[in-house]
Protein backbone atom coordinates (compact mmCIF):
# COMPACT_ATOMS: atom_id res chain seq x y z
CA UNK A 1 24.56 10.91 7.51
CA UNK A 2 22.59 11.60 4.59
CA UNK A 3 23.04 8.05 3.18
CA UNK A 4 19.69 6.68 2.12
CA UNK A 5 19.44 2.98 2.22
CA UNK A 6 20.52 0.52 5.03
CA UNK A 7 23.74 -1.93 4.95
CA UNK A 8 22.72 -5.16 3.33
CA UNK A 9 24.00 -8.28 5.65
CA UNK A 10 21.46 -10.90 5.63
CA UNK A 11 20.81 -10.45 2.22
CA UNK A 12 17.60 -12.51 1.93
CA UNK A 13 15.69 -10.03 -0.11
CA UNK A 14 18.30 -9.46 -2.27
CA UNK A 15 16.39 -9.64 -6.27
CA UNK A 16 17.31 -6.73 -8.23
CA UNK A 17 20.07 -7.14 -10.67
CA UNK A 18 19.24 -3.81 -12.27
CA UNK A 19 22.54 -2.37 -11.92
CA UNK A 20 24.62 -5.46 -10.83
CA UNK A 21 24.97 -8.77 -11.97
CA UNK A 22 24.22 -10.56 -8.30
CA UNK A 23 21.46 -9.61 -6.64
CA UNK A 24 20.61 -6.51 -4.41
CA UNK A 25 18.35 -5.81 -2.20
CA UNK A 26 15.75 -2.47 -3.24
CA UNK A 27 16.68 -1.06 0.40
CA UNK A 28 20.05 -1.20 0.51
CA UNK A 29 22.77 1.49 0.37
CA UNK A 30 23.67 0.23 -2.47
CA UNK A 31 20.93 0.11 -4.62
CA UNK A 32 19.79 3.13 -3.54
CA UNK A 33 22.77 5.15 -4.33
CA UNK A 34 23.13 3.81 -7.78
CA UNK A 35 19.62 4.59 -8.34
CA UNK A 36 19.28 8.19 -7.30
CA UNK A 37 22.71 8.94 -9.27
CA UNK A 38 20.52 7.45 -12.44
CA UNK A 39 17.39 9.88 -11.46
CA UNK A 40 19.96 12.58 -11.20
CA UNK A 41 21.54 12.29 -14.17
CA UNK A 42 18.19 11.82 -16.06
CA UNK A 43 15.65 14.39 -14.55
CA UNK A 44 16.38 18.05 -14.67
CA UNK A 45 13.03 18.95 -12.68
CA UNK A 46 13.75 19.59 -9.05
CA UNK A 47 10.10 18.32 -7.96
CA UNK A 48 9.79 15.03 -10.28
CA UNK A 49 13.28 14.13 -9.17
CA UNK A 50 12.62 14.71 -5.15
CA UNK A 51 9.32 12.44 -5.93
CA UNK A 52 11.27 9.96 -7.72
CA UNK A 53 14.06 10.13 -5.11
CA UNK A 54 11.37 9.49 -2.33
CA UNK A 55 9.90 6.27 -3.96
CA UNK A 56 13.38 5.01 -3.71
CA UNK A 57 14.65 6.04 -0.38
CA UNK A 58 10.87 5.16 1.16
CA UNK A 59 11.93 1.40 0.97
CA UNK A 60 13.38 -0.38 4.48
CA UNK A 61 15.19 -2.98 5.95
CA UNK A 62 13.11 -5.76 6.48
CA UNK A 63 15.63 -8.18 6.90
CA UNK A 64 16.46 -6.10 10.47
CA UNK A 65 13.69 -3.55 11.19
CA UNK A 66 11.06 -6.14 11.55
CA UNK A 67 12.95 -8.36 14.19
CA UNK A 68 14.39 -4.94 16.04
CA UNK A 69 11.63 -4.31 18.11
CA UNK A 70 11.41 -7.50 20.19
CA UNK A 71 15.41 -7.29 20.63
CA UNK A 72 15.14 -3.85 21.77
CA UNK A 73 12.24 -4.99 23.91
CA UNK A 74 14.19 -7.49 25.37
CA UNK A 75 17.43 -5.89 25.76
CA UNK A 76 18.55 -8.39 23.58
CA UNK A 77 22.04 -7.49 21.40
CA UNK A 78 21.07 -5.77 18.45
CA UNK A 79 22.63 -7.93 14.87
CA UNK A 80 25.08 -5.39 13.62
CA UNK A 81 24.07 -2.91 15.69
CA UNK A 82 21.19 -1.90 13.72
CA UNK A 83 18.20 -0.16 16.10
CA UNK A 84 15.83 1.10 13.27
CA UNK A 85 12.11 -0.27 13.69
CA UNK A 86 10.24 -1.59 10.32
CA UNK A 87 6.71 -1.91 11.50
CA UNK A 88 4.09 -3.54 9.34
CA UNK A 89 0.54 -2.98 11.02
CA UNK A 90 -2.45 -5.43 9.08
CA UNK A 91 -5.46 -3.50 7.49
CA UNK A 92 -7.38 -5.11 10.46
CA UNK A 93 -5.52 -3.12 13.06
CA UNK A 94 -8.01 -0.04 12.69
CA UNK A 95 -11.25 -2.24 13.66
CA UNK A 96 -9.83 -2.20 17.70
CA UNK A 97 -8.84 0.22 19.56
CA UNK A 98 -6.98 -1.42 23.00
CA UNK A 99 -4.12 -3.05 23.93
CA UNK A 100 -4.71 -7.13 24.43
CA UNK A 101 -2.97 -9.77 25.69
CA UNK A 102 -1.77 -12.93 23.98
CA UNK A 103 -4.56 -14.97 25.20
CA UNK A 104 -6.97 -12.54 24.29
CA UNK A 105 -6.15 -12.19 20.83
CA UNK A 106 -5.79 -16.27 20.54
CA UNK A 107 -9.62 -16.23 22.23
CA UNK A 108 -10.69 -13.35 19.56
CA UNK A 109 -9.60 -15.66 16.63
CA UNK A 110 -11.12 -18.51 18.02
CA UNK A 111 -14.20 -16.67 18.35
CA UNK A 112 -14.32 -17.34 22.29
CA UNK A 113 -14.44 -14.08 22.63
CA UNK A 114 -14.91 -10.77 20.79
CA UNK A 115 -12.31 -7.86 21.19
CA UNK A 116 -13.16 -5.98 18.05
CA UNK A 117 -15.03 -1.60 18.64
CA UNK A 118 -17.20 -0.59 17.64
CA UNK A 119 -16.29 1.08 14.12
CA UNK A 120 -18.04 -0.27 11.18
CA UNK A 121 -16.00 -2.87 9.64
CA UNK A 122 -17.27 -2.77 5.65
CA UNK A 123 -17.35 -6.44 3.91
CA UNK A 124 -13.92 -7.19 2.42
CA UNK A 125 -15.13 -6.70 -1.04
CA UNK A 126 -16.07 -3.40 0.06
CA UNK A 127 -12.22 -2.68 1.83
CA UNK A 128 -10.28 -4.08 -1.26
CA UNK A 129 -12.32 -1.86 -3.66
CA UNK A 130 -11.21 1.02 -1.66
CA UNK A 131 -7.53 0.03 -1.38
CA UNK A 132 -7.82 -0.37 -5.51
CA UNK A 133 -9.24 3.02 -5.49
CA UNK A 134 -7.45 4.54 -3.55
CA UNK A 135 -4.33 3.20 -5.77
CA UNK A 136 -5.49 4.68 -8.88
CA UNK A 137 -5.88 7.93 -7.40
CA UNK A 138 -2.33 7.69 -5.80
CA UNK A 139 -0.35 7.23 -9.07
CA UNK A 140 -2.79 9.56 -11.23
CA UNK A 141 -1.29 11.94 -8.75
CA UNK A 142 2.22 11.31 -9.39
CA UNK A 143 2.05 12.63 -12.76
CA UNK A 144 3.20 16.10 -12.63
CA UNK A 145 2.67 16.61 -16.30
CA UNK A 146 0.14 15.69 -18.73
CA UNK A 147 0.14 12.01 -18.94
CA UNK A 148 1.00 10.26 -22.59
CA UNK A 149 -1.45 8.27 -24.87
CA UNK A 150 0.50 4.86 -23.11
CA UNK A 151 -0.35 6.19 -19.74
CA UNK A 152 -3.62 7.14 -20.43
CA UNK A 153 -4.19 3.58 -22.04
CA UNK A 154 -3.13 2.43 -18.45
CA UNK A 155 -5.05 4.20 -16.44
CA UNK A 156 -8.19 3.37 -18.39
CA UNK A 157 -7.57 -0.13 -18.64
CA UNK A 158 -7.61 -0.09 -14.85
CA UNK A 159 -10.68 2.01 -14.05
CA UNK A 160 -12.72 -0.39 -16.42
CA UNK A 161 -11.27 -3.61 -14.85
CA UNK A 162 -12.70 -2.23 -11.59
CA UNK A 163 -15.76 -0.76 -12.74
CA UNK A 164 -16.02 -5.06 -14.16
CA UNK A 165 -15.28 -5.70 -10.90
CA UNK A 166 -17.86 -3.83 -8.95
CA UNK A 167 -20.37 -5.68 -11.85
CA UNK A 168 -19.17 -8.90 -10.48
CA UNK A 169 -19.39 -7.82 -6.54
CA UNK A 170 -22.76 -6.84 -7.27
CA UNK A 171 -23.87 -10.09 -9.05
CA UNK A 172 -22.45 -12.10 -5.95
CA UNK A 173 -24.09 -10.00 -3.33
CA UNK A 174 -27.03 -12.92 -3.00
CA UNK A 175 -24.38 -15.88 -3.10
CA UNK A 176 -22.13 -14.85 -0.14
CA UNK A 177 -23.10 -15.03 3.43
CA UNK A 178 -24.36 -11.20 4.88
CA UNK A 179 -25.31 -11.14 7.95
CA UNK A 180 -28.19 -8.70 7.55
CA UNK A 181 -30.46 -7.17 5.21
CA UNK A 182 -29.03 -3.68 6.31
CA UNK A 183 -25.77 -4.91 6.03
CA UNK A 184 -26.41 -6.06 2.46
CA UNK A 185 -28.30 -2.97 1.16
CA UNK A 186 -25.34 -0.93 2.78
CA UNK A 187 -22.89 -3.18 0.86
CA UNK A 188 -24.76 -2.40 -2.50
CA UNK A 189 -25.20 1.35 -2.01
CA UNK A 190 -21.05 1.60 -1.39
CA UNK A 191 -20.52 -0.34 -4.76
CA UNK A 192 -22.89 2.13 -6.28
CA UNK A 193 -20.87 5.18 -4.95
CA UNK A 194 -17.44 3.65 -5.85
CA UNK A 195 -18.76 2.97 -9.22
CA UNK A 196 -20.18 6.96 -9.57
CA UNK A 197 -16.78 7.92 -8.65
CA UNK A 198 -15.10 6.05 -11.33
CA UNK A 199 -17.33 7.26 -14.02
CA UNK A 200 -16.81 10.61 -13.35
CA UNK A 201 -12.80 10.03 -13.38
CA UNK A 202 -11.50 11.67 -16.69
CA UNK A 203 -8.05 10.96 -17.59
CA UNK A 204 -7.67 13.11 -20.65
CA UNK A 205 -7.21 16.20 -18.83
CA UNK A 206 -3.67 16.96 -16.86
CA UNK A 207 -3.53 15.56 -13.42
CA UNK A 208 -4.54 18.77 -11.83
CA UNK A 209 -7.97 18.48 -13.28
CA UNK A 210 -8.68 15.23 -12.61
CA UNK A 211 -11.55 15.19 -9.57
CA UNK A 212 -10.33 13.92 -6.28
CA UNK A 213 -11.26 9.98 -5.66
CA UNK A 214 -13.05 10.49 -1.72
């Protein structure tokens, strides 16, 4: 119907009193509406408005879409009719690759039993670095234009309080439990890559010229 947003009923998420006095929910109609009439009445570039617009109308239901699935499952009656699926998948969910039962999964975390691939499964320091990484180079790319002194400020800030971080990952490497030597030196030569990758990040070119973060 080309109304972004979903009807608000439950109303536990409701937080955001940007444009009303009592609180609204980010992924309701309502919100949403009032906020892409603001983005449209402030931004006269078609492509920085759609990107703006999408931030906005990328938000969902939790309240509903979460619960959904095992109604619709179940055959169960649907709260106000709502049918759209929110699905929030853990990190984790990439390490196995089959479909388990209840039991099993209880047994895998346990540790009775071991349902996990074969993929490599890096050391969490290792996945959060990349998940940091990987959100620096997601809003450096959001900039369509060259970025301001304040910007810039921000985005350096943040590649030296993870380049601090790797420092601190590597001093810890002989304090936390690795379970092999291999596994260790592994560990250390990853920290070393991230930390390459961050030094060669310049952010006082445009966007366009800034080197892709791998």
């Amino acid at each position: 119907k080309n109304r972004p947003g979903s009807p608000c009923y439950k109303k536990f998420l409701s937080s955001n009193t940007e444009f009303t006095e009592r609180p609204i929910c980010t992924a309701s109609r309502e919100y949403q509406n009032l906020k892409i009439n603001q983005l449209k009445g402030k931004i006269n570039d078609e492509a920085v408005l759609e990107l703006e617009i999408s931030k906005i109308t990328e938000k969902d239901c939790l309240c509903e879409g979460l619960g959904a699935p095992a109604l619709l499952k179940n055959h169960a009656k649907l709260s106000h009719k709502l049918s759209a699926v929110t699905i929030c998948p853990g990190p984790n969910l990439a390490y196995f690759s089959g479909i388990f039962t209840l039991r099993e999964m209880i047994d895998h975390i346990y540790g009775r039993a071991t349902i996990l691939n074969a993929l490599p499964r890096p050391h969490v320091f290792i996945n959060e670095l990349q998940l940091y990484v990987d959100h620096l180079k997601k809003e450096i790319g959001k900039h369509l234009s060259p970025m301001t002194n304040k910007e810039q400020s921000y985005f350096m800030k943040f590649k030296e309080n993870l380049l601090k971080g790797i420092e601190y990952y590597n001093s810890m490497s002989d304090k936390v439990n690795i379970k092999s030597n291999e596994f260790c030196e592994q560990m250390t030569q990853q920290l070393s890559d991230f930390k390459k990758i961050l030094q060669s990040l310049s952010l006082e070119n445009s966007p366009k010229e800034i080197p892709i973060l791998n």
